[in-house]
PDB file of N, CA and C in Angstrom:
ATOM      1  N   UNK A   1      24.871  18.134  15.794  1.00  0.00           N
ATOM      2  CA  UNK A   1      23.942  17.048  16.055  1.00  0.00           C
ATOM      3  C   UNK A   1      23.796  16.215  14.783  1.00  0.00           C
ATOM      4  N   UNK A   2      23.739  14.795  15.076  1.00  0.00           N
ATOM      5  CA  UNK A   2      23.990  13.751  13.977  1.00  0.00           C
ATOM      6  C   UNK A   2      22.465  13.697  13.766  1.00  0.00           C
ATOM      7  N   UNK A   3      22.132  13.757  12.372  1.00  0.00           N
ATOM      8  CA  UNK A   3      20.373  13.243  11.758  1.00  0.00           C
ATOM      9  C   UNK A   3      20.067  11.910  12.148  1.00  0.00           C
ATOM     10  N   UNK A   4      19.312  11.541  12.140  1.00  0.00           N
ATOM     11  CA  UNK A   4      18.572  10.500  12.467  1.00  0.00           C
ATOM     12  C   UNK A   4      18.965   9.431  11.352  1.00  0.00           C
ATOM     13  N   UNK A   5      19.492   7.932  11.545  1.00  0.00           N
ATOM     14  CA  UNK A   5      19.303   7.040  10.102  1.00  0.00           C
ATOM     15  C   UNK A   5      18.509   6.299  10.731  1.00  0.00           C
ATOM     16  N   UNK A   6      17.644   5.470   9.659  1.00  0.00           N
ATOM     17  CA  UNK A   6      16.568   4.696   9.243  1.00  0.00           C
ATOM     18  C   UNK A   6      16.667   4.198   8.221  1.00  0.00           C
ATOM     19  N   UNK A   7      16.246   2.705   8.415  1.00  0.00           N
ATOM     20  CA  UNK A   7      15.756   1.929   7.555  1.00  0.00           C
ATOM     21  C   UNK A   7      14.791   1.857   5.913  1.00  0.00           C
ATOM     22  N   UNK A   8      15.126   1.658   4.857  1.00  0.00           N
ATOM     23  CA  UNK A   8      14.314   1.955   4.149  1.00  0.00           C
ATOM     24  C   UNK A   8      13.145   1.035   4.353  1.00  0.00           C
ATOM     25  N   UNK A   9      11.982   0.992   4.387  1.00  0.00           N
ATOM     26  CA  UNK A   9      10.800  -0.103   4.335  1.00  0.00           C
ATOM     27  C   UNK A   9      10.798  -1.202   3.498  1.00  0.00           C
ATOM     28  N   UNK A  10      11.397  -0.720   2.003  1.00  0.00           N
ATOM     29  CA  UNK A  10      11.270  -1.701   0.947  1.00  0.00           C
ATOM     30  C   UNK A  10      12.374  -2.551   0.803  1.00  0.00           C
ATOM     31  N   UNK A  11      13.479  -1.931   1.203  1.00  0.00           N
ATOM     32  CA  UNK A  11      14.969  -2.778   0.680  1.00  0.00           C
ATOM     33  C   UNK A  11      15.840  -2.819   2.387  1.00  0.00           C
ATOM     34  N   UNK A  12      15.443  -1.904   3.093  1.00  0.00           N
ATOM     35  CA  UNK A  12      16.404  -1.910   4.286  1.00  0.00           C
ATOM     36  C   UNK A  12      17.311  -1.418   4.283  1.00  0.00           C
ATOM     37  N   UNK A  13      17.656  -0.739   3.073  1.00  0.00           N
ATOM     38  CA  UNK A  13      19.052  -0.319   3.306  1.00  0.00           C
ATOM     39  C   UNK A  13      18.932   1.469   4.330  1.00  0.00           C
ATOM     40  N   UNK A  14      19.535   1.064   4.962  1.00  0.00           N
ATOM     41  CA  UNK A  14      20.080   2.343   5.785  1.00  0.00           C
ATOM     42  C   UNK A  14      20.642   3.846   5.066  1.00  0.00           C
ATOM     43  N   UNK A  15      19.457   5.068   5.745  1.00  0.00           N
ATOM     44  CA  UNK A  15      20.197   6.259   4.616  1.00  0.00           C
ATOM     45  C   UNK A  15      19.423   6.952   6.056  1.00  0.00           C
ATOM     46  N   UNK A  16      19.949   8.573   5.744  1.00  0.00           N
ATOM     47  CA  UNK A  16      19.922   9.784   6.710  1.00  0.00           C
ATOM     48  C   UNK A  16      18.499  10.490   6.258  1.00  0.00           C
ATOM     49  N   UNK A  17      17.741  10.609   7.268  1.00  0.00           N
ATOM     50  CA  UNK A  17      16.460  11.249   7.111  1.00  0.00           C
ATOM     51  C   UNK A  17      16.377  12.226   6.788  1.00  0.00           C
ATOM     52  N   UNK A  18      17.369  13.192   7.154  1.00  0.00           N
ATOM     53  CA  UNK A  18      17.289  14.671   7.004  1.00  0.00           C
ATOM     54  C   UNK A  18      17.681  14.733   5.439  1.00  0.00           C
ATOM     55  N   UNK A  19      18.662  14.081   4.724  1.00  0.00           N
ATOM     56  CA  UNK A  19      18.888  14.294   3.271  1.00  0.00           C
ATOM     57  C   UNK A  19      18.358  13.241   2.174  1.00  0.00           C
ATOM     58  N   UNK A  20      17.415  12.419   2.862  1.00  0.00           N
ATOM     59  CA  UNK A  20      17.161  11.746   1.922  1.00  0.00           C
ATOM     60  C   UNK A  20      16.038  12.348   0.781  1.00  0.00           C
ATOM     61  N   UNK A  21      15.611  12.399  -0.707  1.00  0.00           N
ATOM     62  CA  UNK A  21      14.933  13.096  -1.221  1.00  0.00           C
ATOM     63  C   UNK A  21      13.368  12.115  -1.447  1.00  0.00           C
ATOM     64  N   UNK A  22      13.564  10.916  -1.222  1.00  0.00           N
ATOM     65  CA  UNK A  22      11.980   9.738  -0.904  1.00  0.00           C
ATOM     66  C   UNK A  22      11.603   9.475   0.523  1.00  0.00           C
ATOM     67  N   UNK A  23      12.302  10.233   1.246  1.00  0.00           N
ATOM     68  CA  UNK A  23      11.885   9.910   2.287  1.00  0.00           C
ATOM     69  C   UNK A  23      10.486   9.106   3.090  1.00  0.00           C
ATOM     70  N   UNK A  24      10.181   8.210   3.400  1.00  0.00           N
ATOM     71  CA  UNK A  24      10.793   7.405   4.187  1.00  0.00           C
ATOM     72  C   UNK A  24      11.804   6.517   3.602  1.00  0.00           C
ATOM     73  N   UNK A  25      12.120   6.391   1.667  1.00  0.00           N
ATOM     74  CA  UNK A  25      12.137   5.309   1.048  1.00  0.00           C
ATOM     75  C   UNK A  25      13.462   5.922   0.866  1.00  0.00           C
ATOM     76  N   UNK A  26      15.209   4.526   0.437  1.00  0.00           N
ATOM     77  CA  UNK A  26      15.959   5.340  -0.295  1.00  0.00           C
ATOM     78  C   UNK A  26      15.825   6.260  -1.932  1.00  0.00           C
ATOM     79  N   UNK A  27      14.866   5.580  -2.718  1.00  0.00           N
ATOM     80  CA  UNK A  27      15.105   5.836  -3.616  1.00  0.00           C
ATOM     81  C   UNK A  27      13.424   6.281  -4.216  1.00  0.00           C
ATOM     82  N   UNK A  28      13.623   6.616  -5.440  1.00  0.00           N
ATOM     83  CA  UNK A  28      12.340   6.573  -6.049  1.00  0.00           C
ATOM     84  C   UNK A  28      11.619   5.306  -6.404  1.00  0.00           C
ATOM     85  N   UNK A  29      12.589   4.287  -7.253  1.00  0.00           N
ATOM     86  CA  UNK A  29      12.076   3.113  -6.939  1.00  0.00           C
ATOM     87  C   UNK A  29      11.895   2.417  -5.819  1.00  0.00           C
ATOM     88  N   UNK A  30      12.348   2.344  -4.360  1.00  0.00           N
ATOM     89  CA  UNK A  30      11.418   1.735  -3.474  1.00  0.00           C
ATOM     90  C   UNK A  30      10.372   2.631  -3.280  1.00  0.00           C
ATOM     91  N   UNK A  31       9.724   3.124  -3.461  1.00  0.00           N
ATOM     92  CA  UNK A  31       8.529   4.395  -2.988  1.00  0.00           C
ATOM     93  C   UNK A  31       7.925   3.643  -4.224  1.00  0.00           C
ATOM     94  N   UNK A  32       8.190   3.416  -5.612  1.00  0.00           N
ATOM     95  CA  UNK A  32       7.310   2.804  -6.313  1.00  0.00           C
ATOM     96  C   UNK A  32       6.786   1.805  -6.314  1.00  0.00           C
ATOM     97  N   UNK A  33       7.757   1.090  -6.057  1.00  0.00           N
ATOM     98  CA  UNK A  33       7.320  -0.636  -5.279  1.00  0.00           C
ATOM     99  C   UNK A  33       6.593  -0.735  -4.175  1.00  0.00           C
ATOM    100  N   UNK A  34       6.767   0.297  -3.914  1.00  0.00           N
ATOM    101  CA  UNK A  34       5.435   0.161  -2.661  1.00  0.00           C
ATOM    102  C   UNK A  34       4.586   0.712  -2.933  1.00  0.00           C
ATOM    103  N   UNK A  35       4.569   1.824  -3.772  1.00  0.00           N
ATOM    104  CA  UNK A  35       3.114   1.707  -4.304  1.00  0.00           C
ATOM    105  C   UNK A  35       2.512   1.080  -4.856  1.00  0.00           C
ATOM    106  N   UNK A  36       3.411   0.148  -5.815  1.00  0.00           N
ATOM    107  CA  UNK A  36       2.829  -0.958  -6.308  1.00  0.00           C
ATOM    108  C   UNK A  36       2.149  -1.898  -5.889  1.00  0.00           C
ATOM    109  N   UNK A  37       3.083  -1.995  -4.247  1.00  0.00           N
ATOM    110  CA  UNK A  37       2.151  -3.057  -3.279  1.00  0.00           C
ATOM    111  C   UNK A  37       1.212  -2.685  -2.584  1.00  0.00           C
ATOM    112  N   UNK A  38       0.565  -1.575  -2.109  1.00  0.00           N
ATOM    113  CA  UNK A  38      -0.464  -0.797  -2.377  1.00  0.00           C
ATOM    114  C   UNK A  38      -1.591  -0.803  -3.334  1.00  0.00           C
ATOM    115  N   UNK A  39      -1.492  -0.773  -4.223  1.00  0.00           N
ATOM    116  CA  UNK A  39      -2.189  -0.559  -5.405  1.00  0.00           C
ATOM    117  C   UNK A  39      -2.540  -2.102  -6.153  1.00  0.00           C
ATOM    118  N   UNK A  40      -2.164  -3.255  -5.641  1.00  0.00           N
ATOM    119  CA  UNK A  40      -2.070  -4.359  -5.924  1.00  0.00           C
ATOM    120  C   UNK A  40      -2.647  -5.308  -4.701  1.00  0.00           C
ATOM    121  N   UNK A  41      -2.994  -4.607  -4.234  1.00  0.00           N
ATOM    122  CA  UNK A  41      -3.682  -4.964  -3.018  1.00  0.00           C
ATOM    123  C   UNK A  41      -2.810  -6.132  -2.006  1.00  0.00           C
ATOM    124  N   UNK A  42      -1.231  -5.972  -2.331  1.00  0.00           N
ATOM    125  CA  UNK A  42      -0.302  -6.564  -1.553  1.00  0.00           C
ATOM    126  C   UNK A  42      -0.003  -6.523  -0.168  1.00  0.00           C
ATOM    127  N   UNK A  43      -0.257  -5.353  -0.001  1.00  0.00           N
ATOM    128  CA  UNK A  43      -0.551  -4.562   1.665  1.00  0.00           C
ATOM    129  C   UNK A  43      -1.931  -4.291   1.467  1.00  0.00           C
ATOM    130  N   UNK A  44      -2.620  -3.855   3.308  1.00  0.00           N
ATOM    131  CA  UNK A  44      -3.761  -3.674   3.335  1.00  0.00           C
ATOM    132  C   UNK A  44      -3.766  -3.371   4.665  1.00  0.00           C
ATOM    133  N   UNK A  45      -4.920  -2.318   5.226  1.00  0.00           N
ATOM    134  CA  UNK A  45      -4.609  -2.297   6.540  1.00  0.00           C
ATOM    135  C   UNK A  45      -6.100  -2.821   7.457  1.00  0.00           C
ATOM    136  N   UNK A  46      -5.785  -3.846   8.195  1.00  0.00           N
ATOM    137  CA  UNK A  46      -6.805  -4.478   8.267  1.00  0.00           C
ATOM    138  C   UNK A  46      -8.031  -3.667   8.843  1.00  0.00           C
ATOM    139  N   UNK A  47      -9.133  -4.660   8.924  1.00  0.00           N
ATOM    140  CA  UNK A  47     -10.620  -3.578   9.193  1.00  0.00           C
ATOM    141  C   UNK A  47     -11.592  -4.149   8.443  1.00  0.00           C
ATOM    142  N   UNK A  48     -12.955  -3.972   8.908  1.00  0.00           N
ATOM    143  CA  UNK A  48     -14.260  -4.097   8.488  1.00  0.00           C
ATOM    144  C   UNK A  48     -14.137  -3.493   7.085  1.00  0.00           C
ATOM    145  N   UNK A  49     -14.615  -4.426   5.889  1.00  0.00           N
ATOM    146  CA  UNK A  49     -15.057  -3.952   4.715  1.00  0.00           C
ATOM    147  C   UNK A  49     -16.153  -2.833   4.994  1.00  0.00           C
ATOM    148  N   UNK A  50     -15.821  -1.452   4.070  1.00  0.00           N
ATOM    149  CA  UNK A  50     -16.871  -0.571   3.892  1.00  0.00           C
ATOM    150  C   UNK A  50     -18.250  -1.120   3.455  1.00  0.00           C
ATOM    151  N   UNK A  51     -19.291  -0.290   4.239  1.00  0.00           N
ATOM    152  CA  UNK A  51     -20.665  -0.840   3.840  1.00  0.00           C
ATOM    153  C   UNK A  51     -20.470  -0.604   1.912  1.00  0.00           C
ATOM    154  N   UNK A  52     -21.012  -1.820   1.269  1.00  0.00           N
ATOM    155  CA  UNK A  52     -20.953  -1.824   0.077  1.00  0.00           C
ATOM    156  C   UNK A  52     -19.784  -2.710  -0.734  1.00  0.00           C
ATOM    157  N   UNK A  53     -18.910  -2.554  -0.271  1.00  0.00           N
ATOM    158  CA  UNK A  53     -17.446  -3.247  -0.361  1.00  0.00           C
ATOM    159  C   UNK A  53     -17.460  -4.874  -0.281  1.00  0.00           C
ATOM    160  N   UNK A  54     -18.512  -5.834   0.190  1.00  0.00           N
ATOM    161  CA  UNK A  54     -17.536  -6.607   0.456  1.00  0.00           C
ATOM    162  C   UNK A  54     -17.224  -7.783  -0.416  1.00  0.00           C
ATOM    163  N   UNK A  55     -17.507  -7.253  -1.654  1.00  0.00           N
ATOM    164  CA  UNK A  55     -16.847  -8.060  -2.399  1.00  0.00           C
ATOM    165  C   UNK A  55     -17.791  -8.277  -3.489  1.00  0.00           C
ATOM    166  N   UNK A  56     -17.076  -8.729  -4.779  1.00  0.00           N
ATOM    167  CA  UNK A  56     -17.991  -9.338  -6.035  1.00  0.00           C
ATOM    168  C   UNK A  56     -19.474 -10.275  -5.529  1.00  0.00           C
ATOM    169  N   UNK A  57     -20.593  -9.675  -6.126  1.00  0.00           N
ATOM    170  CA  UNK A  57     -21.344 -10.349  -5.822  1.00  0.00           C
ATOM    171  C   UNK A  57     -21.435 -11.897  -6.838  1.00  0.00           C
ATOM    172  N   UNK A  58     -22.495 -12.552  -6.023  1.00  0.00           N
ATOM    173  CA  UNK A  58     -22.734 -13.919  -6.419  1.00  0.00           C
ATOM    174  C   UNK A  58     -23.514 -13.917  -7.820  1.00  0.00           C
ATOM    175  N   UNK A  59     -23.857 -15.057  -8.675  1.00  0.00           N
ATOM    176  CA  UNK A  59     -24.869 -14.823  -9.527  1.00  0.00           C
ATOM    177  C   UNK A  59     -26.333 -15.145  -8.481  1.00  0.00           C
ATOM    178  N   UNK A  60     -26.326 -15.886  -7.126  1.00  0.00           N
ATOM    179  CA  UNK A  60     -27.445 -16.326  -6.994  1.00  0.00           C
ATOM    180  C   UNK A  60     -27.831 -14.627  -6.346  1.00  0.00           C
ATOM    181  N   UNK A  61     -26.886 -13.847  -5.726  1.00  0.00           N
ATOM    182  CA  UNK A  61     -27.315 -12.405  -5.103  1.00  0.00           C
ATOM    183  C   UNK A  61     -27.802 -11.157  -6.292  1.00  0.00           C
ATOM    184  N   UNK A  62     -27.726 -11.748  -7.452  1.00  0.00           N
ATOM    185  CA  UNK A  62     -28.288 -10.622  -8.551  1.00  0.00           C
ATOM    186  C   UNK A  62     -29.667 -10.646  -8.412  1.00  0.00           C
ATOM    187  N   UNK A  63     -30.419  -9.668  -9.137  1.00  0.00           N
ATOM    188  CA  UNK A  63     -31.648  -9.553  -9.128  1.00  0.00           C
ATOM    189  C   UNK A  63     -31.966 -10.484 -10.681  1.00  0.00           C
ATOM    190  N   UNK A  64     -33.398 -10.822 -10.463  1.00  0.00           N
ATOM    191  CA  UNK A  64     -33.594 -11.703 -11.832  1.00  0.00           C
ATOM    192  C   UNK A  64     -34.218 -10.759 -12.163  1.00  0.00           C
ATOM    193  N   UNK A  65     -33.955 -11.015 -14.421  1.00  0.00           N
ATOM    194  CA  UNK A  65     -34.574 -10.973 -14.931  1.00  0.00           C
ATOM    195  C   UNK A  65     -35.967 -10.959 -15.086  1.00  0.00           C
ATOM    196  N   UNK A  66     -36.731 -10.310 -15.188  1.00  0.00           N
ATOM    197  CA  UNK A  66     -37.832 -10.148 -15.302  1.00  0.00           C
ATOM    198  C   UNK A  66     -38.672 -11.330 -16.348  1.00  0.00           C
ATOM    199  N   UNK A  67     -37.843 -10.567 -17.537  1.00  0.00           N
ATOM    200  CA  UNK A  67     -38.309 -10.982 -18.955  1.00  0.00           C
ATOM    201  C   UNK A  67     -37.682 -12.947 -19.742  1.00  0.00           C
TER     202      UNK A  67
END
């Protein structure tokens, strides 16, 4: 029985699932590049911002100074 080939995500190039060692990715560098795009907020999976999350606040949303 022939393994399964697939696509890499990052580059496309075509490799065998069963021996590949990044699997889903060919290599170590596409697995890094995508973490990179990950971590870079390049990808994202869409959805409601977490309560707290949604973003840098304003100066007019700070609390004032007292003093």
């Amino acid at each position: 029985m022939s393994s399964a080939r697939v696509n890499c995500p990052t580059c496309h190039r075509e490799l065998e699932w069963n021996s590949a060692p990044f699997r889903p990715f060919c290599s170590e560098r596409c697995r890094l590049l995508d973490l990179g795009a990950w971590l870079s907020e390049q990808h994202a999976i869409p959805g409601d911002a977490a309560p707290g999350q949604e973003g840098p606040a304003s100066p007019e949303d700070s609390p004032k100074d007292p003093a």
